[in-house]
N, C-alpha and C. Protein backbone atom coordinates (compact mmCIF):
# COMPACT_ATOMS: atom_id res chain seq x y z
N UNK A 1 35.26 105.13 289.30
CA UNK A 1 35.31 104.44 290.59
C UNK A 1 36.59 103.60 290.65
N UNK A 2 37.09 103.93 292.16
CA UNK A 2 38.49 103.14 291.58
C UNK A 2 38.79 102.23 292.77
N UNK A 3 40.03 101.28 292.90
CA UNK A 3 39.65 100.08 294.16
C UNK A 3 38.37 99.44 293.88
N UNK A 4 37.71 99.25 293.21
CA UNK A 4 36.55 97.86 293.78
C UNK A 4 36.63 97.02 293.40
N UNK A 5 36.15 96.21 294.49
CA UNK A 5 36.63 94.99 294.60
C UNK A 5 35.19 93.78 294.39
N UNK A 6 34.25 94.40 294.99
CA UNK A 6 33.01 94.08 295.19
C UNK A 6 32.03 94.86 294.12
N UNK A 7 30.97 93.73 293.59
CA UNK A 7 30.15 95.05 293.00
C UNK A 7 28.63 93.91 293.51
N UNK A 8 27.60 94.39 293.85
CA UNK A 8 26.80 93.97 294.73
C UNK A 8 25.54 94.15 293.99
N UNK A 9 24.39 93.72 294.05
CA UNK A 9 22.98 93.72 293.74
C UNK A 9 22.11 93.86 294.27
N UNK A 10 20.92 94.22 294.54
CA UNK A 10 19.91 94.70 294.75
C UNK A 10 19.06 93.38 294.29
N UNK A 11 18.49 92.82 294.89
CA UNK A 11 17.48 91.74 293.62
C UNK A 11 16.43 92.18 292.84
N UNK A 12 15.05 92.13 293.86
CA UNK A 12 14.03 92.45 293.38
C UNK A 12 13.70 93.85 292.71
N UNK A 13 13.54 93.78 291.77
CA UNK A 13 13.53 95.57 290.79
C UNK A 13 14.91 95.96 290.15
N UNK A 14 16.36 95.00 290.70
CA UNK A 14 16.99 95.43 289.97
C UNK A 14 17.85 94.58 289.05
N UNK A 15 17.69 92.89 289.20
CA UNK A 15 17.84 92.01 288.72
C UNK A 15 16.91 91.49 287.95
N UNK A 16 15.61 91.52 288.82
CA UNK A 16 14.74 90.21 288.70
C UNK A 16 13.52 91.59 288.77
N UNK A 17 12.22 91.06 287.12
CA UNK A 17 11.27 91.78 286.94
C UNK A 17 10.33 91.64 287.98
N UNK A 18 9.72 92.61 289.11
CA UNK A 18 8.89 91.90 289.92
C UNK A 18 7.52 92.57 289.34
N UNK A 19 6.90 92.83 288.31
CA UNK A 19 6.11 92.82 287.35
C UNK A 19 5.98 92.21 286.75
N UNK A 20 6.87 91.01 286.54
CA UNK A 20 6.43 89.75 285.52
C UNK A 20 5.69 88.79 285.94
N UNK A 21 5.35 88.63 287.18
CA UNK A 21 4.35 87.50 287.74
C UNK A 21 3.33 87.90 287.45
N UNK A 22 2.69 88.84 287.72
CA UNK A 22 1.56 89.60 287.36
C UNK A 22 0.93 89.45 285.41
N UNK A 23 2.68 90.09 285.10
CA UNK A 23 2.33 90.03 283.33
C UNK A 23 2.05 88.54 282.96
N UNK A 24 3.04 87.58 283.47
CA UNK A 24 2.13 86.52 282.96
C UNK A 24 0.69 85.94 282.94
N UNK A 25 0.32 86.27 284.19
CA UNK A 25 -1.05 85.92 284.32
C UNK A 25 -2.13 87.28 283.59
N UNK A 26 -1.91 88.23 282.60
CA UNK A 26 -2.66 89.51 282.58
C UNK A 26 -3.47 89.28 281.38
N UNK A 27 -3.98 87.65 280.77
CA UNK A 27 -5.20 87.61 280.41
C UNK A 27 -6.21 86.98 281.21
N UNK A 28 -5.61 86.52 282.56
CA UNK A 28 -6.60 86.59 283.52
C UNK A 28 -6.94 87.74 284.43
N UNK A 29 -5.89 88.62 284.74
CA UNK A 29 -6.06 89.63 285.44
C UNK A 29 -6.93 91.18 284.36
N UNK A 30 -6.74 90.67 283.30
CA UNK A 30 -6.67 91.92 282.04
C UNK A 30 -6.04 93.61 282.48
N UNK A 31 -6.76 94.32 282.18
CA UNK A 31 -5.88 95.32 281.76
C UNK A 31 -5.26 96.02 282.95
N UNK A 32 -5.88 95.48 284.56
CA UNK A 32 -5.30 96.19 285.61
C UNK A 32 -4.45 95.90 286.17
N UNK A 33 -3.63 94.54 285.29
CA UNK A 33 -2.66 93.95 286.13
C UNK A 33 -1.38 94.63 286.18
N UNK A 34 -1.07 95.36 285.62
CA UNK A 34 0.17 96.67 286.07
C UNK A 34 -0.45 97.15 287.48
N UNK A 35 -1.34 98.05 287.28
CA UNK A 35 -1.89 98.51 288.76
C UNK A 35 -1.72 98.09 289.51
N UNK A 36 -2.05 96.41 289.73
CA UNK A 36 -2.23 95.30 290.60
C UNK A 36 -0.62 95.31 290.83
N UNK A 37 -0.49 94.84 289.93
CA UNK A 37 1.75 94.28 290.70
C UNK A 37 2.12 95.66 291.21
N UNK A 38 1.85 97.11 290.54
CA UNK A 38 2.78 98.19 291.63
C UNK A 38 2.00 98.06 292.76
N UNK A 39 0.93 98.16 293.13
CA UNK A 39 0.34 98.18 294.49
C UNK A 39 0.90 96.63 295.10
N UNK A 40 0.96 95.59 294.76
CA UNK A 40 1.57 94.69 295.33
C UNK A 40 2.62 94.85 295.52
N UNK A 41 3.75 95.84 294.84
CA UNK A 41 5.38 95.92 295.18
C UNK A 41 4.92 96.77 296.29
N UNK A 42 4.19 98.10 296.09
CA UNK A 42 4.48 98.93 297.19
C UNK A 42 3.61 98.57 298.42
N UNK A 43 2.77 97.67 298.42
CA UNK A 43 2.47 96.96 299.81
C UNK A 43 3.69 96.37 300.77
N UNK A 44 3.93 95.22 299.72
CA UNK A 44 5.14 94.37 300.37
C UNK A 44 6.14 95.36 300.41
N UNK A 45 6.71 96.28 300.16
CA UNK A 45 7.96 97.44 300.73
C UNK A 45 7.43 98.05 302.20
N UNK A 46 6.09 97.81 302.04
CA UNK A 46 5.72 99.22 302.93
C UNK A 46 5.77 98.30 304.70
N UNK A 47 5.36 97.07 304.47
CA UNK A 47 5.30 95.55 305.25
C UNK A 47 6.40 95.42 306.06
N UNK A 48 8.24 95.65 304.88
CA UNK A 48 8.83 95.24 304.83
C UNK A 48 9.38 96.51 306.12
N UNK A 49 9.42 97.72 306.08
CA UNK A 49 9.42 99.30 306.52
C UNK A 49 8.73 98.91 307.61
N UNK A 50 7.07 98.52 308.04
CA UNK A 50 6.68 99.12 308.93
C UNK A 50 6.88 98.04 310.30
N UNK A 51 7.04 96.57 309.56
CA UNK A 51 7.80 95.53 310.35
C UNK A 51 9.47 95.72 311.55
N UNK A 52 10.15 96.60 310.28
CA UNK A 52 11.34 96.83 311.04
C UNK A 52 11.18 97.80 311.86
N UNK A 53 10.06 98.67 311.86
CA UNK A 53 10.05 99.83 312.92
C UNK A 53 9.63 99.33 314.36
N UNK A 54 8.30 98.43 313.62
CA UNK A 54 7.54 97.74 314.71
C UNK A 54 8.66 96.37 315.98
N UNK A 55 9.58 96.33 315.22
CA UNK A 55 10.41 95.04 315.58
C UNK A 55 9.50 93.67 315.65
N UNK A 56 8.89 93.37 314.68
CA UNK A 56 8.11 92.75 314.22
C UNK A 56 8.15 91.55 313.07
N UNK A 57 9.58 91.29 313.25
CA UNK A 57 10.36 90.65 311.84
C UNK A 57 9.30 89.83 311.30
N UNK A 58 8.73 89.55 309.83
CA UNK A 58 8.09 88.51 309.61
C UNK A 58 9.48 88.20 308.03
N UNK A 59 9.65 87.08 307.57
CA UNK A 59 10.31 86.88 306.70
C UNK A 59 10.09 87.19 305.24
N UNK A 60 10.34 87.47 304.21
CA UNK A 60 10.24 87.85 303.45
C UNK A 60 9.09 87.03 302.58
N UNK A 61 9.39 85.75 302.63
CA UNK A 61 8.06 85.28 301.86
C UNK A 61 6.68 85.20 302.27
N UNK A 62 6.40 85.38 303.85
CA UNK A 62 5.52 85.64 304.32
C UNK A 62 4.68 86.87 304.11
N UNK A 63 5.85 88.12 304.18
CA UNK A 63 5.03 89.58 303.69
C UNK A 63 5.04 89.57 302.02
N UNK A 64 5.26 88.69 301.57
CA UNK A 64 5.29 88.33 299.55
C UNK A 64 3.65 88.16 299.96
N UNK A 65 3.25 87.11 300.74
CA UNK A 65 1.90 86.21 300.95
C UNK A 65 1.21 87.47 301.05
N UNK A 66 1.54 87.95 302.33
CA UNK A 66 0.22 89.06 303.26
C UNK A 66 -0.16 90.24 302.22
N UNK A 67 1.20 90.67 301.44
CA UNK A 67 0.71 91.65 300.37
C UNK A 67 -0.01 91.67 299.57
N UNK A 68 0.47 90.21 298.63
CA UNK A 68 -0.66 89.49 297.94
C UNK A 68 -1.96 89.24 298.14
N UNK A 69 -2.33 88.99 299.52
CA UNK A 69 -3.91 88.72 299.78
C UNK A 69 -4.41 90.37 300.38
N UNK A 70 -3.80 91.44 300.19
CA UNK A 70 -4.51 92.63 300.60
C UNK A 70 -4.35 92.74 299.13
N UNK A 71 -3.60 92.85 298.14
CA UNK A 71 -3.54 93.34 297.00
C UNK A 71 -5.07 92.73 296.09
N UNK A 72 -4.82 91.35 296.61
CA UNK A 72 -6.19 90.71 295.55
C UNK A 72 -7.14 91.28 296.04
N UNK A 73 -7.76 91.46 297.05
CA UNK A 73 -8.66 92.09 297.49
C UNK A 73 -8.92 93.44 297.05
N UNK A 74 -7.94 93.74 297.38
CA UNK A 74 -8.31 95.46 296.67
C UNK A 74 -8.39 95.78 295.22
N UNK A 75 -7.98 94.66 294.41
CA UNK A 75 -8.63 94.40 292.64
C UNK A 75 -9.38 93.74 292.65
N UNK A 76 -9.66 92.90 293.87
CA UNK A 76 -10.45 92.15 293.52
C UNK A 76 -10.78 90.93 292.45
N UNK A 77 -9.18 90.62 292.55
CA UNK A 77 -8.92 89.18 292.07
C UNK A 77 -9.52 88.20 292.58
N UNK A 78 -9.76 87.41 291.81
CA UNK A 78 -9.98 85.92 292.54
C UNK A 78 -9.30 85.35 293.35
N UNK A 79 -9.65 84.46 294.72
CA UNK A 79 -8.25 83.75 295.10
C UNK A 79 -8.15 82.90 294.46
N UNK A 80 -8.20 82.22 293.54
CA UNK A 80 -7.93 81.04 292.90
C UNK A 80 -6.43 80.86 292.11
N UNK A 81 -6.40 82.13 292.30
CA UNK A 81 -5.10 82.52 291.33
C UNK A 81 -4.17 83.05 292.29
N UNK A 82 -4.55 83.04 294.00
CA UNK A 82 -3.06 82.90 294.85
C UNK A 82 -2.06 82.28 294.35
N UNK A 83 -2.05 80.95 294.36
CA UNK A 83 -0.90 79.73 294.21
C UNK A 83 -0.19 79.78 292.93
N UNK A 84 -1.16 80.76 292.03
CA UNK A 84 -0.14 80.66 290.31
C UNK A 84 0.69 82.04 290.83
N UNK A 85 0.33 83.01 291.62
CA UNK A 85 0.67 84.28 291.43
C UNK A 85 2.10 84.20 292.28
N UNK A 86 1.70 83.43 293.08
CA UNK A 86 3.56 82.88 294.45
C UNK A 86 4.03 81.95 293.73
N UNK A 87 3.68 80.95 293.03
CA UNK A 87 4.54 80.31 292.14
C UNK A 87 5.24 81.40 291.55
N UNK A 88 4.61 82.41 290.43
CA UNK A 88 5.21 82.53 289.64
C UNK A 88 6.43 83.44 290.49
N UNK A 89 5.82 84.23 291.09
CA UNK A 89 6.93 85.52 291.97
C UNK A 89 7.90 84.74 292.32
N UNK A 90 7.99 83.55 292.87
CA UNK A 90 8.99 82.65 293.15
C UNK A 90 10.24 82.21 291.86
N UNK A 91 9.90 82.56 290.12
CA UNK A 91 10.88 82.76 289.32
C UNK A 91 10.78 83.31 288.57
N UNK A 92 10.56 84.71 288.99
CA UNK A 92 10.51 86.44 288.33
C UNK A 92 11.49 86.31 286.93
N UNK A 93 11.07 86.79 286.43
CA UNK A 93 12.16 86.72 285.10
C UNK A 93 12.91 87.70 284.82
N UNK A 94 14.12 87.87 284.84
CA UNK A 94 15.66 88.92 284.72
C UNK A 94 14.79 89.79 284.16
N UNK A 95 15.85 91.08 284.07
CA UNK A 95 15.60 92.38 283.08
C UNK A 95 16.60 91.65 281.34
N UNK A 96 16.04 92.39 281.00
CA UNK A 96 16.93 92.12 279.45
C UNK A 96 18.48 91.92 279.05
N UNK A 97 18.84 92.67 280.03
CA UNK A 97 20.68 92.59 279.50
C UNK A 97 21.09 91.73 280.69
N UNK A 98 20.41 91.79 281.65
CA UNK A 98 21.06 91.21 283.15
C UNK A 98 22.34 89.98 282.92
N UNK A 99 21.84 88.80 282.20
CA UNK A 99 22.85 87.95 282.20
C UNK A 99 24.00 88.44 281.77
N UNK A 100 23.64 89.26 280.38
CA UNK A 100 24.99 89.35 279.46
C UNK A 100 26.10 90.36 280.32
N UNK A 101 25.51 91.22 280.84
CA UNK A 101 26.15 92.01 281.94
C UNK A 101 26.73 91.53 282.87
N UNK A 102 26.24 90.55 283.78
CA UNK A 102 27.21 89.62 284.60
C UNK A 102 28.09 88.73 283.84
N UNK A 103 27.80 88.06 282.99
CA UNK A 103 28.81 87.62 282.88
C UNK A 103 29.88 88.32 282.48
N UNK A 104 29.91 89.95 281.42
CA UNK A 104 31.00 90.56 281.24
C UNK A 104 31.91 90.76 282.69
N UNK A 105 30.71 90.63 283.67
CA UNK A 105 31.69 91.31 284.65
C UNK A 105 31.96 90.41 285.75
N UNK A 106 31.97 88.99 285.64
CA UNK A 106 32.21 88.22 286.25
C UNK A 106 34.13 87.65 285.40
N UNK A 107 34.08 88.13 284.39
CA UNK A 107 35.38 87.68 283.62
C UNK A 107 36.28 88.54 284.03
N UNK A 108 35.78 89.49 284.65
CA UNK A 108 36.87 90.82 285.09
C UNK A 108 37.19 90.56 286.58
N UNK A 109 36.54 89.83 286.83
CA UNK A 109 36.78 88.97 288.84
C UNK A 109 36.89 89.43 289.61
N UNK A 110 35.63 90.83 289.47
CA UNK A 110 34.99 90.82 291.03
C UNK A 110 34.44 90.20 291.66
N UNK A 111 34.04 90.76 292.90
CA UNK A 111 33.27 89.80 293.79
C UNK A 111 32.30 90.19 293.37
N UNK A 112 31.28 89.23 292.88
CA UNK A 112 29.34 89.42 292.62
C UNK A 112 28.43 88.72 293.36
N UNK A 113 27.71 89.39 294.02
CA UNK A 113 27.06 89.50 295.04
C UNK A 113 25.90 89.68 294.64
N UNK A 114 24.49 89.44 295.38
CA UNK A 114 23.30 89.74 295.89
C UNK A 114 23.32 89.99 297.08
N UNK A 115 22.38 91.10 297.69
CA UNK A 115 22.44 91.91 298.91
C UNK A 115 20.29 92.05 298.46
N UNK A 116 19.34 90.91 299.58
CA UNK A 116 18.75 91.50 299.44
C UNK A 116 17.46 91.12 300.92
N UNK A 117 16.26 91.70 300.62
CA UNK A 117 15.33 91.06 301.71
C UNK A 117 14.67 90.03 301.57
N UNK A 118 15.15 89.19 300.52
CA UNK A 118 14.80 87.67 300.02
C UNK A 118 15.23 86.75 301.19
N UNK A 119 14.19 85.46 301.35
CA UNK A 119 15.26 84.88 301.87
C UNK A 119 15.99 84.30 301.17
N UNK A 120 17.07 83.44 301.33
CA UNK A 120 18.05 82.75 301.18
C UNK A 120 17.21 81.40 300.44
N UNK A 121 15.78 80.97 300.35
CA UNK A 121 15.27 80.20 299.79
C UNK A 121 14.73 80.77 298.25
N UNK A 122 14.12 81.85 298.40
CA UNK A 122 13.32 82.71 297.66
C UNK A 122 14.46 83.01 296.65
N UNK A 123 15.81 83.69 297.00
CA UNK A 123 16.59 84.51 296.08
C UNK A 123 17.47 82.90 295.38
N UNK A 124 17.44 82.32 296.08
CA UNK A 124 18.52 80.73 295.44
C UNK A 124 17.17 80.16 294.45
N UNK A 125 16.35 80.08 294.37
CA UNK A 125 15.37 80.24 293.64
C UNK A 125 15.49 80.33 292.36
N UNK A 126 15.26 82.05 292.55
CA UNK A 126 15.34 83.11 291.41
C UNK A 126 16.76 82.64 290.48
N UNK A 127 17.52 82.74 291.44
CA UNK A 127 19.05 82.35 290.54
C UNK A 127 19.28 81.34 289.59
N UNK A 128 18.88 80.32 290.25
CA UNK A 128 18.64 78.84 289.67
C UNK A 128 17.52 79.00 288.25
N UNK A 129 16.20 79.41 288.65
CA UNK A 129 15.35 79.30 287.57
C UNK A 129 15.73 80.56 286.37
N UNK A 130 16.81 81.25 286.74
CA UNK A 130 17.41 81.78 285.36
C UNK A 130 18.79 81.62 284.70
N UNK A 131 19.33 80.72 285.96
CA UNK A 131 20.27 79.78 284.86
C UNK A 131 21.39 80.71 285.79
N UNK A 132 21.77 81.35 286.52
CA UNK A 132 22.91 82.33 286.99
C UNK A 132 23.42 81.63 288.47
N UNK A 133 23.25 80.23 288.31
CA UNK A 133 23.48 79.44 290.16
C UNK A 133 25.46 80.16 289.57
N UNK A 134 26.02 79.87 288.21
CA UNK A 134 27.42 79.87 288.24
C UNK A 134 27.92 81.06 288.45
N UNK A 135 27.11 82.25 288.75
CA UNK A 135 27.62 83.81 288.27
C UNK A 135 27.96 84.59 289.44
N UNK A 136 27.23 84.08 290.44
CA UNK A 136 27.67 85.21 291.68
C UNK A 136 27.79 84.22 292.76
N UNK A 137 29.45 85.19 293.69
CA UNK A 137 29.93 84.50 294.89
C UNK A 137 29.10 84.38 295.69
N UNK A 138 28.18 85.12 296.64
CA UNK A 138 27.92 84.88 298.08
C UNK A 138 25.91 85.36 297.17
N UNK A 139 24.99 84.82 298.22
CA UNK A 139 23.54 85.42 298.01
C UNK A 139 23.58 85.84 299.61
N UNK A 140 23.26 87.30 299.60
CA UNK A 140 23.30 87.38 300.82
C UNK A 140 21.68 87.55 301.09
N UNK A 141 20.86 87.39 302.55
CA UNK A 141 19.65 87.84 302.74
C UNK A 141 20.02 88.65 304.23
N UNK A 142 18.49 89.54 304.28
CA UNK A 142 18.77 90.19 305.41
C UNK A 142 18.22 89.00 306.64
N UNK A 143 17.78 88.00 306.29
CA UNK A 143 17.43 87.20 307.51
C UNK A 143 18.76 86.69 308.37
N UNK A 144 19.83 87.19 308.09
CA UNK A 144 21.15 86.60 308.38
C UNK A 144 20.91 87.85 309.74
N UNK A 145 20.25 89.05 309.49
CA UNK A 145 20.45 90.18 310.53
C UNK A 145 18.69 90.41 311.38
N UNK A 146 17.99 89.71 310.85
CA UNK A 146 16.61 89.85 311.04
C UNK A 146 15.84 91.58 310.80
N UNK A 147 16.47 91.81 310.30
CA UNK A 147 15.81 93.26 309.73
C UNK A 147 15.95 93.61 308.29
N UNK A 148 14.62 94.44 308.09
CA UNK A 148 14.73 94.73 305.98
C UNK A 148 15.91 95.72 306.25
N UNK A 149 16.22 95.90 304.92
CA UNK A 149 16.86 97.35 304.12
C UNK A 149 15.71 98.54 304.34
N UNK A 150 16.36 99.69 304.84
CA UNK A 150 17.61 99.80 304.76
C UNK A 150 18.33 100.44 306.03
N UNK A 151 18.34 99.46 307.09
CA UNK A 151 18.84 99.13 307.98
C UNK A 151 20.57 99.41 307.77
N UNK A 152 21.17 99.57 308.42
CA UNK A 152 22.75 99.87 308.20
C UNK A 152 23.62 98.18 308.51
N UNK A 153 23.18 97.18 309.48
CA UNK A 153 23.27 96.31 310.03
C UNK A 153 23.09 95.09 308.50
N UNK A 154 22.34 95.38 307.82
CA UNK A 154 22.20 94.58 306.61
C UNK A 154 23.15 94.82 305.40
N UNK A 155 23.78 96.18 305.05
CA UNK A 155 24.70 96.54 304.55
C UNK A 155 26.56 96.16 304.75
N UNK A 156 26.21 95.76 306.63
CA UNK A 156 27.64 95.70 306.62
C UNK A 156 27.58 93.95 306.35
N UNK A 157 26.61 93.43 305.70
CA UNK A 157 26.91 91.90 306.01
C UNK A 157 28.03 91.66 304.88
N UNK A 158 27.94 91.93 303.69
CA UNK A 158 29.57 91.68 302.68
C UNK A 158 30.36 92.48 302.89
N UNK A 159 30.44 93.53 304.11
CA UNK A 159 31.52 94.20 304.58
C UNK A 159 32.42 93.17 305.63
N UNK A 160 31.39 92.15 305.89
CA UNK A 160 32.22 91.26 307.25
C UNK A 160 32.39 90.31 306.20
N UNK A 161 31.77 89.92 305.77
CA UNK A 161 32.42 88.61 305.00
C UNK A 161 33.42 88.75 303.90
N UNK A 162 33.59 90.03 303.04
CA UNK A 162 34.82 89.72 302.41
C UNK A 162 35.86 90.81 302.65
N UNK A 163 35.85 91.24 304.63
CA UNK A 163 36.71 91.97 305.21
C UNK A 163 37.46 93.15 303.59
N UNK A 164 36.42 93.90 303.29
CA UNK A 164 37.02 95.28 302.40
C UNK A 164 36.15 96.24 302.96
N UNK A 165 37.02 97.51 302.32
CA UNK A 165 36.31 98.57 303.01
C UNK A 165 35.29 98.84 302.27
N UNK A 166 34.13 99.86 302.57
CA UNK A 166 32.91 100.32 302.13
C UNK A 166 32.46 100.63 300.83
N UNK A 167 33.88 101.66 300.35
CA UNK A 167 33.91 102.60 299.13
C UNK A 167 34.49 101.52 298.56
N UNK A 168 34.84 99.71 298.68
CA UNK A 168 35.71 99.42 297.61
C UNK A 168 34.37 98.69 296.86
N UNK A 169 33.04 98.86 297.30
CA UNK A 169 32.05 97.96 297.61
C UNK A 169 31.48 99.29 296.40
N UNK A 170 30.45 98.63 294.68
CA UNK A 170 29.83 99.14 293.85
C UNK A 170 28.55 98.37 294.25
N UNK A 171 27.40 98.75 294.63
CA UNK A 171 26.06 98.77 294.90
C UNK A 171 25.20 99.18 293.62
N UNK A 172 24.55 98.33 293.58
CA UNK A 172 23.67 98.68 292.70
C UNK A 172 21.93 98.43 293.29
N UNK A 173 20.93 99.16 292.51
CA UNK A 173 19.78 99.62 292.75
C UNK A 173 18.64 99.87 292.14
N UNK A 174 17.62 99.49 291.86
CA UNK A 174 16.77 100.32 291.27
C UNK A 174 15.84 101.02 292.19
N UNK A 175 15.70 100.98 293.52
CA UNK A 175 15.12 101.52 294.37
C UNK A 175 16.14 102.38 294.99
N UNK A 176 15.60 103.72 294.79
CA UNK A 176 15.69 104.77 295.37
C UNK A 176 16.11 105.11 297.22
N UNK A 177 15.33 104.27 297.82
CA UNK A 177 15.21 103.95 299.05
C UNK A 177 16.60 103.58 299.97
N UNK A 178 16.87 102.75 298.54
CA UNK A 178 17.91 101.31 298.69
C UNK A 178 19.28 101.79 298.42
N UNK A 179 19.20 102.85 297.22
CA UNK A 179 20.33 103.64 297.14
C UNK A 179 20.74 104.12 298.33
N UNK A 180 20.03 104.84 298.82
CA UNK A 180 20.15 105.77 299.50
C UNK A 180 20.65 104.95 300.82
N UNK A 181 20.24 104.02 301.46
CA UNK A 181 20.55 103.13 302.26
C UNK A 181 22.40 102.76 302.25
N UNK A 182 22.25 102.52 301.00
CA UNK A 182 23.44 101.52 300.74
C UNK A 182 24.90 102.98 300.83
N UNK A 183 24.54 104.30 300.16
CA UNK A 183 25.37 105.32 299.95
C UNK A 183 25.24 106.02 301.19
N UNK A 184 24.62 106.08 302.03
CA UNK A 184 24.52 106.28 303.72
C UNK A 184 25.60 105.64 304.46
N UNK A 185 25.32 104.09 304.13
CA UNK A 185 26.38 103.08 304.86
C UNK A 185 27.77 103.01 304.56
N UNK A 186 27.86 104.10 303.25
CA UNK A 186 29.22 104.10 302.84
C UNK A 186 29.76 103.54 301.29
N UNK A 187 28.88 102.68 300.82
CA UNK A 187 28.97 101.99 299.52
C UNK A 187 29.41 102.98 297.99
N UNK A 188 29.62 103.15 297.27
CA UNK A 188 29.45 103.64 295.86
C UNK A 188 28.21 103.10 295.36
N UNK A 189 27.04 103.57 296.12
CA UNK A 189 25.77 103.58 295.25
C UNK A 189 25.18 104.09 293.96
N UNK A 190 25.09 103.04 293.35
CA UNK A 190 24.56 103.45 291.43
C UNK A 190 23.25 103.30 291.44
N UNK A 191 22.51 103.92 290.98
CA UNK A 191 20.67 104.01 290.84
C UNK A 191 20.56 103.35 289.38
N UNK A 192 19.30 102.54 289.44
CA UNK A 192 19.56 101.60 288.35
C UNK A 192 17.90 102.13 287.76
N UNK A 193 17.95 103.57 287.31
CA UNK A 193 16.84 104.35 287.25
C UNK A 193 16.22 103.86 285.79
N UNK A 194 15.79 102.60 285.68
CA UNK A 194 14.98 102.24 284.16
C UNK A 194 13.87 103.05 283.80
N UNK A 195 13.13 103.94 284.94
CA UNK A 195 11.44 104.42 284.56
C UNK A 195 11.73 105.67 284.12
N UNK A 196 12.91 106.55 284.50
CA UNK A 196 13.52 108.17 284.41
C UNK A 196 12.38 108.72 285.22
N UNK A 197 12.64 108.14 286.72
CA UNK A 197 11.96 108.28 288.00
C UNK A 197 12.47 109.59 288.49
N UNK A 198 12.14 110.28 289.45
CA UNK A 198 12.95 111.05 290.05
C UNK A 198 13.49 110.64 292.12
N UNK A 199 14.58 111.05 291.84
CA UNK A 199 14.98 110.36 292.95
C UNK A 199 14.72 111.03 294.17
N UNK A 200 14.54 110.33 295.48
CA UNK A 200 13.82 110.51 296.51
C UNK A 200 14.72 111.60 297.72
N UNK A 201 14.07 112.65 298.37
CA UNK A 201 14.53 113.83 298.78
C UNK A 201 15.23 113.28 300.25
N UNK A 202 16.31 112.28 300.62
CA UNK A 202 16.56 111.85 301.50
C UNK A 202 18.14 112.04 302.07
N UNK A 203 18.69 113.10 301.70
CA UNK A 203 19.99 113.70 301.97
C UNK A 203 20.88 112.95 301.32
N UNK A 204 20.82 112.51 299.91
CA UNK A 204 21.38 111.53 299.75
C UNK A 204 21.18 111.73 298.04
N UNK A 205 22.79 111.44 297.33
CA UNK A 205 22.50 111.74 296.06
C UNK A 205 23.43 110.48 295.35
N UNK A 206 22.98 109.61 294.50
CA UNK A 206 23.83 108.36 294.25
C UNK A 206 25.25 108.88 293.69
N UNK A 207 26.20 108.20 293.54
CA UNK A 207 27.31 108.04 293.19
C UNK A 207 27.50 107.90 291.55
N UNK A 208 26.31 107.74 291.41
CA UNK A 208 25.88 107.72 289.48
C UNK A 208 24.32 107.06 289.24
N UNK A 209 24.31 107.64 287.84
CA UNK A 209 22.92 106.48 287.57
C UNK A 209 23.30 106.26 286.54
N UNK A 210 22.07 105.02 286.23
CA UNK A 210 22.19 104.09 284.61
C UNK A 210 20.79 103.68 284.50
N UNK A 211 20.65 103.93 282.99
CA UNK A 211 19.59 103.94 282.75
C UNK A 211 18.97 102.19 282.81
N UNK A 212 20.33 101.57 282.37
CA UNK A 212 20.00 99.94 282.36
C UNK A 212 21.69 99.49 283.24
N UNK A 213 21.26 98.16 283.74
CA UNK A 213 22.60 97.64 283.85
C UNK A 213 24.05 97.79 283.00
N UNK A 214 23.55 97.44 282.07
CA UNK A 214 24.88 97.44 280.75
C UNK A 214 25.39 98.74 280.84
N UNK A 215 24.63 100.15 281.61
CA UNK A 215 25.86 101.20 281.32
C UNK A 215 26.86 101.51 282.50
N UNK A 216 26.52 100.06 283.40
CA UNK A 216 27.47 100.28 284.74
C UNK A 216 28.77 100.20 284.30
N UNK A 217 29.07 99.12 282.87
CA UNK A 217 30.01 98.40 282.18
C UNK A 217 31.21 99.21 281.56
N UNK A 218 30.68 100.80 281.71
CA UNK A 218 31.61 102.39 281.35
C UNK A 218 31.80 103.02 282.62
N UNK A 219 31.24 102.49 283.75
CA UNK A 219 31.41 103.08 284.82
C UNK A 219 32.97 102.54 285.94
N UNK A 220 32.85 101.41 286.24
CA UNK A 220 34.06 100.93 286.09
C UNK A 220 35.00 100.03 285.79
């Protein structure tokens, strides 16, 4: 990849574990709490999708809430354990290499970015409670455009703010969806494929994959 100038993030799933709220609490939840957090990710995605069709904006921590209380229900959690479960989602804990990876590539002085459907409260958050407030230039949210990913209108927002072109812009991903979004709009989309998922049949084939962050670090 050559020219970039920008290399951009994905948050939730590709920074920040959104299975770890769940894992912490999983000697109260016991053994279904995997089950429980993917049906809670793929609620809140599906929220996030059927909102923007509907033109129905609700903000991101709100459909965090609404997912959560269809999710407990359908395991049949207790509510008692709402307020630990949004606490905790509120400071998801990195993937494993994440820091050491930004910072290699914050010494090389690109622009580092977040690009996500957090808000701007939720993702300054996350940053802070893992110690990375010093690591990246801009947090962008889509509430700046009032629509989720992967909207085209949410993509061009670090296209206006650090006036470069599309292709100079490295995207990163662990959602499939999101790739595909971001390499639509023009980006050098990388799939940040940790599960050895298969990727989704949407006319659209990433620009590379990695199995973890750290092998973006051979990419460019």
């Amino acid at each position: 990849m050559k020219n970039v100038k920008a290399i951009i993030f994905d948050a939730y799933g590709t920074l920040f574990d959104v299975n770890s709220a769940a894992e912490k609490c999983k000697d109260k939840i016991g053994d279904k709490w995997e089950s429980f957090a993917n049906y809670w990710r793929t609620t809140q995605l599906e929220y996030t999708w059927l909102r923007s069709l509907m033109k129905k904006h609700k903000d991101f921590c709100q459909i965090t809430e609404d997912s959560l209380d269809k999710s407990m229900k359908a395991f049949k959690i207790d509510s008692s354990m709402r307020d630990e479960l949004l606490d905790l989602y509120k400071i998801l804990s990195t993937f494993p290499e994440v820091k050491e990876v930004l910072n290699n590539l914050k010494e090389k002085n690109y622009k580092l970015a977040i690009l996500s459907n957090g808000t701007s409260a939720l993702l300054n958050k996350l940053v802070k409670s893992n110690n990375l407030e010093s690591i990246f230039d801009d947090i962008f949210s889509v509430e700046e455009v009032g629509i989720y990913k992967p909207d085209s209108k949410v993509y061009d927002i670090p296209i206006k703010k650090y006036q470069i072109q599309k292709n100079e812009v490295v995207f990163l991903s662990a959602n499939t969806w999101d790739v595909s979004g971001g390499g639509n709009y023009g980006y050098n989309s990388v799939w940040v494929n940790r599960n050895n998922n298969i990727f989704d049949y949407l006319d659209y084939k990433p620009q590379d994959q990695v199995k973890h962050l750290g092998e973006i670090l051979d990419l460019i």
